[in-house]
Protein backbone atom coordinates (compact mmCIF):
# COMPACT_ATOMS: atom_id res chain seq x y z
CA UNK A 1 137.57 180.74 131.00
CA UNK A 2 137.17 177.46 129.60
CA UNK A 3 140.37 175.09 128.43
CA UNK A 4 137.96 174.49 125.04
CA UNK A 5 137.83 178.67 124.64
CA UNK A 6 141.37 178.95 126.07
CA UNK A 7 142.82 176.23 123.36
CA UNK A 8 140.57 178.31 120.86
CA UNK A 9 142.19 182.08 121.08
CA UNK A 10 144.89 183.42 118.30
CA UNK A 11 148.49 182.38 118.84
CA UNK A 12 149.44 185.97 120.29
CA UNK A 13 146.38 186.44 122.34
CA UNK A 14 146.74 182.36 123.90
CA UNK A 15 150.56 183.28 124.75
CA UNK A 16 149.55 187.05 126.89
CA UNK A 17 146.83 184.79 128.51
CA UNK A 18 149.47 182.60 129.71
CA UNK A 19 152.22 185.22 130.86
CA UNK A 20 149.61 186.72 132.23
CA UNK A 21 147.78 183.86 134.38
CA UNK A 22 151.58 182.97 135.34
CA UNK A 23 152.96 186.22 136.40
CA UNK A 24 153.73 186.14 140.31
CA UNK A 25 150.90 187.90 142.55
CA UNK A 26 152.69 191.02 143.86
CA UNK A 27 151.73 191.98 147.46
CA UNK A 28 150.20 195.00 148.07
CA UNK A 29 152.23 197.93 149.09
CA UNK A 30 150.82 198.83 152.73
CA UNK A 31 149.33 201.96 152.96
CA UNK A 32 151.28 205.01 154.37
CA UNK A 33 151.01 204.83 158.43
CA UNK A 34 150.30 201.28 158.51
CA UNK A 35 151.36 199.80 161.89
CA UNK A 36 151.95 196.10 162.67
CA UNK A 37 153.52 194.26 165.59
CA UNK A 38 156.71 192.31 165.13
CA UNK A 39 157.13 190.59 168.54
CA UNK A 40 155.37 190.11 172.41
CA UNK A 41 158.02 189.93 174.58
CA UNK A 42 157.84 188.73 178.27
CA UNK A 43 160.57 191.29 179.03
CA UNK A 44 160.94 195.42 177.87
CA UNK A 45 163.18 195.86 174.92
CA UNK A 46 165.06 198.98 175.28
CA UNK A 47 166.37 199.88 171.36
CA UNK A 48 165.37 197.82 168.55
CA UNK A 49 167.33 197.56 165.21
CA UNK A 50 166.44 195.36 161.94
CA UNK A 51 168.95 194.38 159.17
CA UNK A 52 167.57 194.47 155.31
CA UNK A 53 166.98 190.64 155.64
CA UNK A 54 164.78 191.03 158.58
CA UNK A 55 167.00 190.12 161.35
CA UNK A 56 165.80 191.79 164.56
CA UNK A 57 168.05 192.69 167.38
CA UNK A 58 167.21 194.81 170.61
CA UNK A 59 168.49 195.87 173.99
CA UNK A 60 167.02 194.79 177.04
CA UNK A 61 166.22 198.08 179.41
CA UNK A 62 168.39 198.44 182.08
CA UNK A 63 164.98 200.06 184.11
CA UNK A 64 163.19 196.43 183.55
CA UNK A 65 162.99 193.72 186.46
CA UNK A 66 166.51 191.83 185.90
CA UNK A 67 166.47 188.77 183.42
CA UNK A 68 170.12 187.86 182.82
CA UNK A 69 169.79 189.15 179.47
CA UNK A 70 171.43 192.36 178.25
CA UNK A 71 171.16 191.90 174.44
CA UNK A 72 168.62 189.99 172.28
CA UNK A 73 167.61 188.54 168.94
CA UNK A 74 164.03 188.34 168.15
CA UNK A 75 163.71 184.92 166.44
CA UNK A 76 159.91 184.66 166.39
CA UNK A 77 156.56 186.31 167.26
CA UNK A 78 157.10 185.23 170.89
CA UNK A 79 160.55 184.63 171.25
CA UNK A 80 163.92 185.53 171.56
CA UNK A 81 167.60 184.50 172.48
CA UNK A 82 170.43 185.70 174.30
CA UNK A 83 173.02 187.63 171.22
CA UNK A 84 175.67 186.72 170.03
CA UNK A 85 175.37 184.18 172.97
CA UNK A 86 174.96 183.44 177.23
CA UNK A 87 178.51 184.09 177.78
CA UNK A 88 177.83 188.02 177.12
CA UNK A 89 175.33 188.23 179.51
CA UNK A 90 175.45 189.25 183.29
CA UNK A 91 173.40 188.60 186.33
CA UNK A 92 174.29 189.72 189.61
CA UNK A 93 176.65 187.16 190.28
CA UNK A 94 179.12 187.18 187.50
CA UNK A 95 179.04 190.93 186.14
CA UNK A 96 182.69 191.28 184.70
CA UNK A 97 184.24 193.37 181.99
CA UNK A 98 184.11 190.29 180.14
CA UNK A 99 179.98 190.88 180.05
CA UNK A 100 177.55 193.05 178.68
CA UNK A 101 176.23 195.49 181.83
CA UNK A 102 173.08 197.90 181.34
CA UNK A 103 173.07 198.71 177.45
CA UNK A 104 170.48 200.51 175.58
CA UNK A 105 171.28 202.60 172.52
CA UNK A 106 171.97 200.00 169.32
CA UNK A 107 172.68 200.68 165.76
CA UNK A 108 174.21 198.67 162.63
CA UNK A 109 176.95 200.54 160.50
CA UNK A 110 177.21 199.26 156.67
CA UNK A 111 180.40 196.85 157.40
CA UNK A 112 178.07 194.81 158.79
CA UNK A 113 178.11 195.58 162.54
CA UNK A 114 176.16 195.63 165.19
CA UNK A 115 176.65 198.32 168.19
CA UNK A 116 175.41 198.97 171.94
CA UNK A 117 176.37 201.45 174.02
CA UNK A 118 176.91 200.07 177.55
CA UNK A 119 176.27 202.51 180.08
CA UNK A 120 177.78 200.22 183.27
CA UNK A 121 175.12 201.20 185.82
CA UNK A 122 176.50 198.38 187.62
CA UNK A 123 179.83 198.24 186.51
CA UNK A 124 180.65 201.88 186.92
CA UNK A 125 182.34 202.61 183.36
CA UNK A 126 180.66 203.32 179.67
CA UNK A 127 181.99 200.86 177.15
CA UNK A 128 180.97 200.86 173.59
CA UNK A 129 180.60 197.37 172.05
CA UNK A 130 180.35 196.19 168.10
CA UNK A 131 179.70 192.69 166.83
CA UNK A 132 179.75 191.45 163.58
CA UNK A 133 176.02 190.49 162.77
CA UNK A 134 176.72 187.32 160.36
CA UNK A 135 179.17 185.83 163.25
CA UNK A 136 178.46 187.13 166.52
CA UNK A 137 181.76 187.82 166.85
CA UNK A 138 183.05 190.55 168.83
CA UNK A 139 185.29 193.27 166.40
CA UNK A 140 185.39 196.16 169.49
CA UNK A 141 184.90 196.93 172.78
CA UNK A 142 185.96 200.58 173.84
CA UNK A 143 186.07 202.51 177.08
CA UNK A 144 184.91 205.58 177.60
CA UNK A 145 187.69 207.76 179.95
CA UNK A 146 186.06 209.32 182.91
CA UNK A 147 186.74 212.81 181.37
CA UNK A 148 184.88 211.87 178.81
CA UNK A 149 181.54 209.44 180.69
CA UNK A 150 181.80 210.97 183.94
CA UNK A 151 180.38 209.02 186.93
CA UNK A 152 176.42 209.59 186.61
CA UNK A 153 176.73 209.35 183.24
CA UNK A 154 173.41 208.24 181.12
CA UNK A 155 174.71 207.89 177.59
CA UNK A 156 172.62 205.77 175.80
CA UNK A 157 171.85 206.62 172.27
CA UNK A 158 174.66 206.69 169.62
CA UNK A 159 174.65 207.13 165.86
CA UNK A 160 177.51 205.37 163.46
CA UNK A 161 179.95 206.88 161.16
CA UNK A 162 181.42 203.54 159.47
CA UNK A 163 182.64 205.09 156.47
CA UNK A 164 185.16 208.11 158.12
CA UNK A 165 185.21 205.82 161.49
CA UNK A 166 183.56 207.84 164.13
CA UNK A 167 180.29 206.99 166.47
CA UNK A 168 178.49 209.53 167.90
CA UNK A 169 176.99 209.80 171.47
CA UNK A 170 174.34 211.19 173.53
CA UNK A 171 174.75 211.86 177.59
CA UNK A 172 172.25 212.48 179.26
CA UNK A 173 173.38 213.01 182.74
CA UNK A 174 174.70 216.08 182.56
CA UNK A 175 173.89 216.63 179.23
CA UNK A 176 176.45 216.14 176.42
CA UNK A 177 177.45 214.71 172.92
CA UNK A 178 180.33 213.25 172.48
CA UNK A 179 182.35 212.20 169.56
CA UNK A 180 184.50 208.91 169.30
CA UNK A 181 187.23 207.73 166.95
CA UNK A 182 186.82 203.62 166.62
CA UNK A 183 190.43 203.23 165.53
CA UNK A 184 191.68 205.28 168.30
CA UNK A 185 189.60 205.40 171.19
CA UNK A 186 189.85 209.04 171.29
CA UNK A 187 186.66 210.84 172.23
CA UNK A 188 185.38 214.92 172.81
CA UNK A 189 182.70 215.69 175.20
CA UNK A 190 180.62 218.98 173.88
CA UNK A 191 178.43 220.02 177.06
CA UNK A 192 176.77 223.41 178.85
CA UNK A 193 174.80 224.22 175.59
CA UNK A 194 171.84 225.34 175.71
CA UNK A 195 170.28 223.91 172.70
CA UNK A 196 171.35 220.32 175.08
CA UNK A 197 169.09 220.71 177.61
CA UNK A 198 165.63 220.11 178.61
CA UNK A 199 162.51 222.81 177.85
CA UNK A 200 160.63 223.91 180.82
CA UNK A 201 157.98 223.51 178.34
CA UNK A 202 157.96 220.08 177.37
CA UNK A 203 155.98 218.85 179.70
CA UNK A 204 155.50 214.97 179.57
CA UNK A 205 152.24 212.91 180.06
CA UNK A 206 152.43 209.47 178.79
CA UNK A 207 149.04 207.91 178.58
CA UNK A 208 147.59 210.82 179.42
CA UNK A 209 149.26 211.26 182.79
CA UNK A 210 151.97 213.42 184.37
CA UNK A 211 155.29 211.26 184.04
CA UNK A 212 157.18 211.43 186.69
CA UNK A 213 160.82 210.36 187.92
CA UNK A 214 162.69 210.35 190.44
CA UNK A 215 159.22 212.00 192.19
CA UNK A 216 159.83 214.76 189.65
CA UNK A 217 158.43 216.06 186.91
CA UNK A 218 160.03 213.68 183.96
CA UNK A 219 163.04 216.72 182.60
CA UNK A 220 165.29 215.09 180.06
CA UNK A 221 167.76 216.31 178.48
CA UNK A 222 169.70 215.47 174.92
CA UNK A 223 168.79 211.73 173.83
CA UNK A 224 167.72 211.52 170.27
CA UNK A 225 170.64 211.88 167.43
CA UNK A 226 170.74 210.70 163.65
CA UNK A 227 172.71 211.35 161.10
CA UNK A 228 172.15 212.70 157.62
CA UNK A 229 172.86 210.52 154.51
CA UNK A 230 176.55 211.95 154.20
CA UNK A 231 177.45 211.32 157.94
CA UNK A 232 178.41 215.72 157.77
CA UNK A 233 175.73 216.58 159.94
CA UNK A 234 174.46 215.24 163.27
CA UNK A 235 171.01 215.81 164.39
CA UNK A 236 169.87 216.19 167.90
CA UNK A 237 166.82 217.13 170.69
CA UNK A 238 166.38 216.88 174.07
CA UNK A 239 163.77 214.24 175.31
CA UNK A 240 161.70 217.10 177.08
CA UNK A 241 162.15 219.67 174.22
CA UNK A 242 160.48 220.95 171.07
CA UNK A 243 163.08 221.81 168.52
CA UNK A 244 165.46 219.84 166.79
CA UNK A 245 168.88 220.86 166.06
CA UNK A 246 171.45 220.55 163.80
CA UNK A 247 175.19 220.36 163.91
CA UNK A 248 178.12 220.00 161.52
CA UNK A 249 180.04 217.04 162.44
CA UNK A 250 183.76 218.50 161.75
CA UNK A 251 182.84 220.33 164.50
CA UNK A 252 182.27 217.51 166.99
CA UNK A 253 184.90 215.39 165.45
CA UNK A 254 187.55 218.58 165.76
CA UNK A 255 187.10 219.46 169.48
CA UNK A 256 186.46 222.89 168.99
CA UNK A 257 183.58 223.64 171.41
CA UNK A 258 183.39 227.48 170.10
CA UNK A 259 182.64 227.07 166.53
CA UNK A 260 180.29 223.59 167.15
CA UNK A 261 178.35 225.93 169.51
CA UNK A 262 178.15 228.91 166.52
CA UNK A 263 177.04 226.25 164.01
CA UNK A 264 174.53 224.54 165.50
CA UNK A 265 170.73 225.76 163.69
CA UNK A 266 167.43 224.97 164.40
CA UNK A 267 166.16 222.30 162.26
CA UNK A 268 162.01 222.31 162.97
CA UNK A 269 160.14 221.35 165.81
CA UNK A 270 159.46 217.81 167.38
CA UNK A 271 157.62 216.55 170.25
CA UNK A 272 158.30 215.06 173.63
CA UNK A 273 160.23 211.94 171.91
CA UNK A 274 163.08 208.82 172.99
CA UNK A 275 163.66 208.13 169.63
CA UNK A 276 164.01 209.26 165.87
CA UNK A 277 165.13 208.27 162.71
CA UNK A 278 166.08 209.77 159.66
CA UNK A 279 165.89 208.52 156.40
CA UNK A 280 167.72 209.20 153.05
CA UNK A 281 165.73 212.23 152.02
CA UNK A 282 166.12 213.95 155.10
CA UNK A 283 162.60 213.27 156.74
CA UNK A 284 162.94 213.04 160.15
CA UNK A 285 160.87 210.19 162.30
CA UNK A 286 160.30 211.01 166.36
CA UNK A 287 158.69 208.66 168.51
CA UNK A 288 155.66 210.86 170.23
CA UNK A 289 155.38 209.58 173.84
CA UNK A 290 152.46 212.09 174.87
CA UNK A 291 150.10 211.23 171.49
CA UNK A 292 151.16 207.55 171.43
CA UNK A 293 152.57 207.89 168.10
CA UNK A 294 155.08 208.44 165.46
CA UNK A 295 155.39 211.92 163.88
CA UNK A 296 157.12 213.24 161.04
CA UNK A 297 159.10 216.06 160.20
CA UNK A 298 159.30 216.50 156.46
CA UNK A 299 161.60 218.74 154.18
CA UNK A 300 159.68 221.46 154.19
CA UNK A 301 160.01 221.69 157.84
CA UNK A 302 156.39 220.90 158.47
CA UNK A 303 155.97 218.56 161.83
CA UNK A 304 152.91 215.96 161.21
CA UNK A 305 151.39 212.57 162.51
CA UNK A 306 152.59 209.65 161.48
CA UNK A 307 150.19 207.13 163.07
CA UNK A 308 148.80 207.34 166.85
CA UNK A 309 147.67 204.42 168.40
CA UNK A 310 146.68 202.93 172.17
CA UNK A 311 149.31 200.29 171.68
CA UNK A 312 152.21 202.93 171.00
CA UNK A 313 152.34 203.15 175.10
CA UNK A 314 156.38 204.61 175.53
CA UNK A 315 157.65 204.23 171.91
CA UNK A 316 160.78 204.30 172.57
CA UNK A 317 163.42 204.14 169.50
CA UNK A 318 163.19 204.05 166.17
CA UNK A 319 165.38 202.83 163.10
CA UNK A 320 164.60 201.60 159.85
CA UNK A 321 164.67 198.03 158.32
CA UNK A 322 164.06 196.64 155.17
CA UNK A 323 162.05 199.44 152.62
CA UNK A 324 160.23 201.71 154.05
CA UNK A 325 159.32 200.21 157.06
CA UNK A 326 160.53 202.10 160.54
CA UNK A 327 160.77 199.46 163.46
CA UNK A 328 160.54 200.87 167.17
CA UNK A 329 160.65 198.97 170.69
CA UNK A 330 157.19 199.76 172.85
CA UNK A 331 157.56 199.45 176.48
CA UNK A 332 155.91 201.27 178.63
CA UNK A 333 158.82 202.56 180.74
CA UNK A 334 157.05 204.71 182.55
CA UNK A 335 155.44 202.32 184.58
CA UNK A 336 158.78 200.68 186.13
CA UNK A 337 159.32 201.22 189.43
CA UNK A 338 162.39 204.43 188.32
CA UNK A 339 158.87 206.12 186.95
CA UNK A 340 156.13 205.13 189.55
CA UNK A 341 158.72 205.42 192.48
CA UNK A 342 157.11 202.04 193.74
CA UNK A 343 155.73 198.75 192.22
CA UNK A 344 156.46 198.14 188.25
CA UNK A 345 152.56 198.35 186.76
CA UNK A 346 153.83 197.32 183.29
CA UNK A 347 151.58 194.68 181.77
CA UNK A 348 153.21 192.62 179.50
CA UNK A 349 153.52 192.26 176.37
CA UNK A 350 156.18 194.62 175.45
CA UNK A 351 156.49 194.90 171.96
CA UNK A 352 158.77 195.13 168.94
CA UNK A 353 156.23 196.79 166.43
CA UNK A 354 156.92 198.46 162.44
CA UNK A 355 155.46 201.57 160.60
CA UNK A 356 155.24 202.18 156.75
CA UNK A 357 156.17 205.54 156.32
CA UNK A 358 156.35 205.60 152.44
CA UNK A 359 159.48 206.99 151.97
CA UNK A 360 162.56 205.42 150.85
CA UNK A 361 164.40 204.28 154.18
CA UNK A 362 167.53 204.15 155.39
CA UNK A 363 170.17 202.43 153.03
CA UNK A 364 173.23 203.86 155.25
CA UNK A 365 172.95 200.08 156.86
């Protein structure tokens, strides 16, 4: 439109035309399943995590070729730095208890924290770490007793309880969850169930392939756990499994192995997964390693794709950022040398990537 017409129009009409041609240009809400990738990375992130300003943190996986770094921020497309700092990180010649070991499970709690469990492959004891994200610095670093992280323990996925002060834990060498008071240090182990272990059944082919570890069939056993939006009940699957279970936390947190084993109830089913999330409304998120995907299991208790794509090649976590969108680390783990029992025949890039999934998130953070 002309400024000659424009100067022409009625007082009322001249002032909408002007709110209107000012008004901001809102960006389009992406469409339900859209994927995009966050980061390239030279080396495999293990867990990811994203804070509501878009901070992105991840684990480096104790089964990629050693780097010296343990735990990461993602400051760009292609790059990344050592978090909080170098002095965390361990190489082969100055692993202490001063340093971060073999971590992989990460998760923020809504005081503004930032955890890893540390499973000490190297080191030979499970420590649980917590940082505060605006500082770096370090607010608790716990032990796990060898009752409690035997030796050939695995436990590397863990799901916080800021607000009553517990973090949860998944073992899965033998399998177990376990149950840990911050303030304390106390901890329960909750093992020999059978809802823990891996299904016969769940047979896994990544890319199409039989996975194999150890020159076995891949069989794993508990490794995905969330919380619901009140922190009473934890969820959980095995890795190889189908069904995902449900447990009242009072249980856990009580030590009474009887009446957690009574309670626990069958949720839906899932796929073969390494990671889920789930979000306010009780949708449930699971990593598909077979489909290359993300699937969701809804309210209803209907199991569904998500998205599949080529690029989703070992999704392996999965936690939400900002809105709606779900963040997972991508990198193809079953093609380091603990899978192929040889050479590692990962290509890089390993990725950091997002989904929209629509719903309304995760605002436990």
């Amino acid at each position: 439109m002309s400024r000659l017409l424009i100067n022409r129009l009625p007082g009322a009409l001249l002032s909408m035309f002007i709110s209107l041609a000012t008004m901001p240009v809102l960006a389009a809400t992406p469409a339900v399943g859209t994927l995009e990738t966050v980061a390239e990375l030279p080396i495999r992130p293990g867990n990811v995590t994203a804070t509501r300003d878009g901070r992105v943190f991840a684990t480096v996986h104790p089964l990629d070729k050693p780097s010296g770094v343990q735990l990461m921020e993602v400051t760009a497309p292609d790059r990344y730095r050592p978090w909080p700092d170098s002095r965390y990180q361990s190489d082969a010649a100055n692993r202490s208890d001063e340093r971060i070991d073999t971590p992989l499970g990460i998760a923020q709690d809504n005081k503004g924290r930032l955890w890893i469990i540390d499973m000490g492959l190297n080191l030979g004891k499970t420590r649980l770490w917590a940082f505060d994200i605006a500082s770096g610095r370090l607010e608790h670093k716990i032990a796990l007793p060898a009752d409690i992280a035997p030796k050939g323990a695995f436990v590397q996925d863990l799901a916080v309880d800021a607000e009553r002060g517990w973090v949860y834990l998944a073992d899965i060498a033998p399998p177990a969850l376990i149950a840990l008071e911050i303030a304390s240090g106390k901890a329960h182990r909750f093992a020999g169930h059978a809802a823990l272990q891996a299904d016969p059944k769940a047979i896994m082919q990544v890319d199409g392939t039989p996975t194999q570890f150890g020159g076995k069939p891949a069989s794993v056993g508990v490794n995905p756990i969330t919380l619901s939006k009140d922190g009473q009940t934890l969820y959980f699957g095995a890795m190889n499994g189908l069904t995902w279970y449900a447990v009242p936390t009072r249980h856990l947190r009580g030590g009474d192995d009887r009446a957690t084993a009574s309670a626990i109830r069958v949720v839906g089913k899932k796929p073969v997964s390494d990671g889920v999330a789930t979000d306010d409304a009780g949708n449930h998120f699971f990593t598909n390693l077979n489909d290359n995907g993300i699937d969701i299991l809804d309210r209803q208790g209907q199991l569904r794709p998500l998205v599949r794509d080529a690029r989703l090649s070992w999704p392996d976590n999965a936690q939400f950022g900002p809105g709606s969108w779900l963040y997972m680390s991508v990198n193809q783990l079953h093609r380091t040398s603990a899978f192929t029992g040889g050479e590692d025949t990962g290509k890089p890039p390993y990725r950091v990537m997002r989904v929209w999934t629509g719903t309304i998130g995760n605002q436990r953070q």
